[in-house]
C-alpha atoms as a PDB file:
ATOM      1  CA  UNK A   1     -21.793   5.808 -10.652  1.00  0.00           C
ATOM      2  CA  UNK A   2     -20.974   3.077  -7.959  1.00  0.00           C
ATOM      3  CA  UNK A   3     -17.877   1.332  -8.637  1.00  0.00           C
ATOM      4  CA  UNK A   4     -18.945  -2.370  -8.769  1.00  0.00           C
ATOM      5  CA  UNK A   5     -15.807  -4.074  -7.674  1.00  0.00           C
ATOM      6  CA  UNK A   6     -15.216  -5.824  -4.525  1.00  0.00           C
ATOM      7  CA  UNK A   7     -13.423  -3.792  -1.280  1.00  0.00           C
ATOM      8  CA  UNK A   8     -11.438  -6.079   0.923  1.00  0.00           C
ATOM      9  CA  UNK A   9     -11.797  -4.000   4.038  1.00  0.00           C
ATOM     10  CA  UNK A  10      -8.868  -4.105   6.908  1.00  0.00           C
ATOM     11  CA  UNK A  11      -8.588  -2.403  10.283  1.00  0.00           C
ATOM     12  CA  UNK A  12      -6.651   0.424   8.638  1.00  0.00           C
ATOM     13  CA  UNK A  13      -8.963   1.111   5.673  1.00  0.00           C
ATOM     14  CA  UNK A  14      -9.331  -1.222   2.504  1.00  0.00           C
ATOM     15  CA  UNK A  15      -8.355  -1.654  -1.025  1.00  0.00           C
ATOM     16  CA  UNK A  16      -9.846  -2.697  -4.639  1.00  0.00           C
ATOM     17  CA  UNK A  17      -8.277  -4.847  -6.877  1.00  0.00           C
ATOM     18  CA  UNK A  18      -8.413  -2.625 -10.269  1.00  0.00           C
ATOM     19  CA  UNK A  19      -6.177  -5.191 -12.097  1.00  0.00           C
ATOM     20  CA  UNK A  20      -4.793  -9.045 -11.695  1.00  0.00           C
ATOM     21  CA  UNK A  21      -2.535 -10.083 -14.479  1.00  0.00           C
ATOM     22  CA  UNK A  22       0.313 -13.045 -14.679  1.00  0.00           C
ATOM     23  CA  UNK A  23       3.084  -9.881 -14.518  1.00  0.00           C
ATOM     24  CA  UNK A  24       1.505  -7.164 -12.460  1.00  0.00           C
ATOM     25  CA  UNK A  25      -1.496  -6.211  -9.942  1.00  0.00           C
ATOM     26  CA  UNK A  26      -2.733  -2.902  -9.782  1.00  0.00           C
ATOM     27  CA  UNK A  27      -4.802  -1.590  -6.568  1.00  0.00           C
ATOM     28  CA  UNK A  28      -6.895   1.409  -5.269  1.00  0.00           C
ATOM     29  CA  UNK A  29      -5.974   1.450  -1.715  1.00  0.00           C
ATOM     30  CA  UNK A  30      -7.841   3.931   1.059  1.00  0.00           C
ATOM     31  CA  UNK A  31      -6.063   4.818   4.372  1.00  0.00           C
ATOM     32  CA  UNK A  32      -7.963   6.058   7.096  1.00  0.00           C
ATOM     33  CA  UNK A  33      -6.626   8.840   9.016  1.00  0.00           C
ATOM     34  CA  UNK A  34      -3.879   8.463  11.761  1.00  0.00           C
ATOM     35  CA  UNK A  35      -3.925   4.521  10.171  1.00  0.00           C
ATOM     36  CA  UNK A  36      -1.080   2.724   8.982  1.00  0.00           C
ATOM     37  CA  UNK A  37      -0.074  -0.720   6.961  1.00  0.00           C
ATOM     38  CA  UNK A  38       2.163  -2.998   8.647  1.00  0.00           C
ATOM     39  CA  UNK A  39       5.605  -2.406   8.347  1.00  0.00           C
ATOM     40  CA  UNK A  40       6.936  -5.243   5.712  1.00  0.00           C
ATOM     41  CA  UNK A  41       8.288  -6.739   3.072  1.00  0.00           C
ATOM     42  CA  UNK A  42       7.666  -9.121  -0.128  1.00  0.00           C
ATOM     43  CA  UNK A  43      10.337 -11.841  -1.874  1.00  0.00           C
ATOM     44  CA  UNK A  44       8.469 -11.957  -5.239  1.00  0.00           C
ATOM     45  CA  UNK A  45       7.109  -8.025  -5.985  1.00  0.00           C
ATOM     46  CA  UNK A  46       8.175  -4.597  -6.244  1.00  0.00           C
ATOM     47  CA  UNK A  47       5.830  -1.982  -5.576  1.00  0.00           C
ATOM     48  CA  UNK A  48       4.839   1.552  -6.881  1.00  0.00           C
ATOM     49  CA  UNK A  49       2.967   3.622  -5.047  1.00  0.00           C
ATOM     50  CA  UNK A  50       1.299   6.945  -6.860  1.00  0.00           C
ATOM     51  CA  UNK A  51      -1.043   9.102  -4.019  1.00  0.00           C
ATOM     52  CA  UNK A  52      -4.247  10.589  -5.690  1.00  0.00           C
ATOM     53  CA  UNK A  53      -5.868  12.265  -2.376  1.00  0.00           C
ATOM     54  CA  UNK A  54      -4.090  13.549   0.912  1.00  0.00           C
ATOM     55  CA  UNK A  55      -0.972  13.039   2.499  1.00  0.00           C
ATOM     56  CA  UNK A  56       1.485  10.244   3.110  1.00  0.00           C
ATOM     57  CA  UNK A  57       4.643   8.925   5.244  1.00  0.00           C
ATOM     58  CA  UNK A  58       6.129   6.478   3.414  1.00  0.00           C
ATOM     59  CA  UNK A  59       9.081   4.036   5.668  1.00  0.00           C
ATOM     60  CA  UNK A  60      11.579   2.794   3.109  1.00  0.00           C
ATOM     61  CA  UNK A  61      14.153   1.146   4.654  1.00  0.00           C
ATOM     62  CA  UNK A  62      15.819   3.229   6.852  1.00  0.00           C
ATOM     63  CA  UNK A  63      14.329   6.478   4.917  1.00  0.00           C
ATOM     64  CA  UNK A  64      11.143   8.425   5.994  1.00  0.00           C
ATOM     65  CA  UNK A  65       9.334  10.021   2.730  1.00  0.00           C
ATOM     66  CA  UNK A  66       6.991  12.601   2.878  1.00  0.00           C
ATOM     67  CA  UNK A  67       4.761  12.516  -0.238  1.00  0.00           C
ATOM     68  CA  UNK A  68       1.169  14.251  -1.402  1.00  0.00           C
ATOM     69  CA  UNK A  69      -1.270  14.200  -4.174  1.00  0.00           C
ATOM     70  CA  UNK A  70       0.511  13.343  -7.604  1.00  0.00           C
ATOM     71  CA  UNK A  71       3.933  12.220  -5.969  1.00  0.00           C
ATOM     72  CA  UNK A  72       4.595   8.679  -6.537  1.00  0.00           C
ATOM     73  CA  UNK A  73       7.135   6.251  -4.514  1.00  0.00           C
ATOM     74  CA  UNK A  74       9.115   2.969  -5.802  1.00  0.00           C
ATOM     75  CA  UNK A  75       9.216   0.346  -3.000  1.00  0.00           C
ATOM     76  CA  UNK A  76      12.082  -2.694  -4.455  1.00  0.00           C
ATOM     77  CA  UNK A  77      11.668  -6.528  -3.778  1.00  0.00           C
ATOM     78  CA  UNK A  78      12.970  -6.993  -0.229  1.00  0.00           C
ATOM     79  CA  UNK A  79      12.538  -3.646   1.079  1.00  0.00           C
ATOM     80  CA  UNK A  80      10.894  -3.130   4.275  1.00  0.00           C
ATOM     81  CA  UNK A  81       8.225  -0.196   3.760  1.00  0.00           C
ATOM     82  CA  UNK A  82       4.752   1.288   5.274  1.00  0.00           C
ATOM     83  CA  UNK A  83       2.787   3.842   4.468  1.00  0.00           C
ATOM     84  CA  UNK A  84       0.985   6.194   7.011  1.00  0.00           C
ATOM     85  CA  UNK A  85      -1.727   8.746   6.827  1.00  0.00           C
ATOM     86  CA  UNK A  86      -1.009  11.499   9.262  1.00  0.00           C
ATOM     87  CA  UNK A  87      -4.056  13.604   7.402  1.00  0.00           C
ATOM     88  CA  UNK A  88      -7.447  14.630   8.703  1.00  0.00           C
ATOM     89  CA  UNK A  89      -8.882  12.995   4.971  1.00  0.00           C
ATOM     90  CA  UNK A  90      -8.544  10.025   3.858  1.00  0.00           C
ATOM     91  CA  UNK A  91      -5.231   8.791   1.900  1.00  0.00           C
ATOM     92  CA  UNK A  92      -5.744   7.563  -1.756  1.00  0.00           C
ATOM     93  CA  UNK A  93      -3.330   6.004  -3.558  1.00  0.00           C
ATOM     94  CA  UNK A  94      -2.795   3.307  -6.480  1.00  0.00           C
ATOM     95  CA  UNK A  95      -0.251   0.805  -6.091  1.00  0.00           C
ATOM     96  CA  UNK A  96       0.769  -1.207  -8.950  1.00  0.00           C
ATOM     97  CA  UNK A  97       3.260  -4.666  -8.096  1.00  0.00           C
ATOM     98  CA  UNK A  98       5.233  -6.222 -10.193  1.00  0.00           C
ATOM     99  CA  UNK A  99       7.528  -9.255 -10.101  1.00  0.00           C
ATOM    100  CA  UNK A 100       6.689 -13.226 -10.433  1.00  0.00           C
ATOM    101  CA  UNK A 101       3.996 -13.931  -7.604  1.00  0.00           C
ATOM    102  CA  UNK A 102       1.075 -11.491  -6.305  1.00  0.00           C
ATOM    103  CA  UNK A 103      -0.437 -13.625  -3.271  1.00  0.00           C
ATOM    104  CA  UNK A 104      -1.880 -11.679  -0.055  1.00  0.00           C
ATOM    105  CA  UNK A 105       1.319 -14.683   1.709  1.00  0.00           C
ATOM    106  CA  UNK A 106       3.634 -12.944   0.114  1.00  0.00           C
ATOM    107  CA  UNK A 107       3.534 -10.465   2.817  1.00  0.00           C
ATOM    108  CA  UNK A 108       6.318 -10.795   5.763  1.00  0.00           C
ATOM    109  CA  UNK A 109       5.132  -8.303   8.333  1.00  0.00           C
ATOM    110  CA  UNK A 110       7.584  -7.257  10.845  1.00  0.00           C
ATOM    111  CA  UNK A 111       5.562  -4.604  13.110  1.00  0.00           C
ATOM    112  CA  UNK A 112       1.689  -4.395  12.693  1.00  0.00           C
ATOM    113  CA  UNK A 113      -0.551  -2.350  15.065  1.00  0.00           C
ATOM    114  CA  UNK A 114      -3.327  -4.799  14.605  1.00  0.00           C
ATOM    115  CA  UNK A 115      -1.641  -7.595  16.074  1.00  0.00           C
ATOM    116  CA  UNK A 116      -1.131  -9.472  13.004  1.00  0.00           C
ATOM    117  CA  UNK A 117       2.959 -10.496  12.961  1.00  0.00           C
END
């Protein structure tokens, strides 16, 4: 069965939107291989991050986290993270965000390789 619900597609991969609430937002978000987000941080969410297919580098802070299928990462307000997929497969995880304010502009990127700072 075809999941109806709308993909915003990026240069790295894309992401669904599974949930939208006033106190959380809850994504399915695909990473291609050798992709990464943009390294960054929010003001007004915290993030949890729980991989369901392949492999991941999480940057948190000043940490590097290797993490696989069924290992799960907290990312606090204000902390400057990515996540990279240094598979062959594609890298599934579901992030859930929660704080006070869910808007795409409440990303602050600090290094993008897409141009986008």
């Amino acid at each position: 069965m075809k999941n109806s619900l709308e993909e915003d597609h990026r240069p790295w991969g894309y992401y669904q939107v599974l949930a939208d609430e006033p106190d959380h937002k809850v994504k399915r978000i695909v990473i291609y291989s050798g992709k990464r987000l943009s390294l960054q941080r929010h003001r007004h969410r915290a993030e949890h991050w729980h991989v369901i297919k392949g492999e991941a580098i999480v940057t948190r802070n000043e940490e590097e986290l290797p993490i696989g299928r069924g290992q799960a990462v907290d990312i606090p307000r204000g902390a400057l993270h990515r996540i990279m997929n240094p598979g062959t497969e594609d890298l599934i995880f579901i992030e859930v965000q929660t704080g006070d304010y869910f808007g795409e502009d409440d990303i602050e990127r600090i290094e993008d390789d897409f141009g986008r700072v």
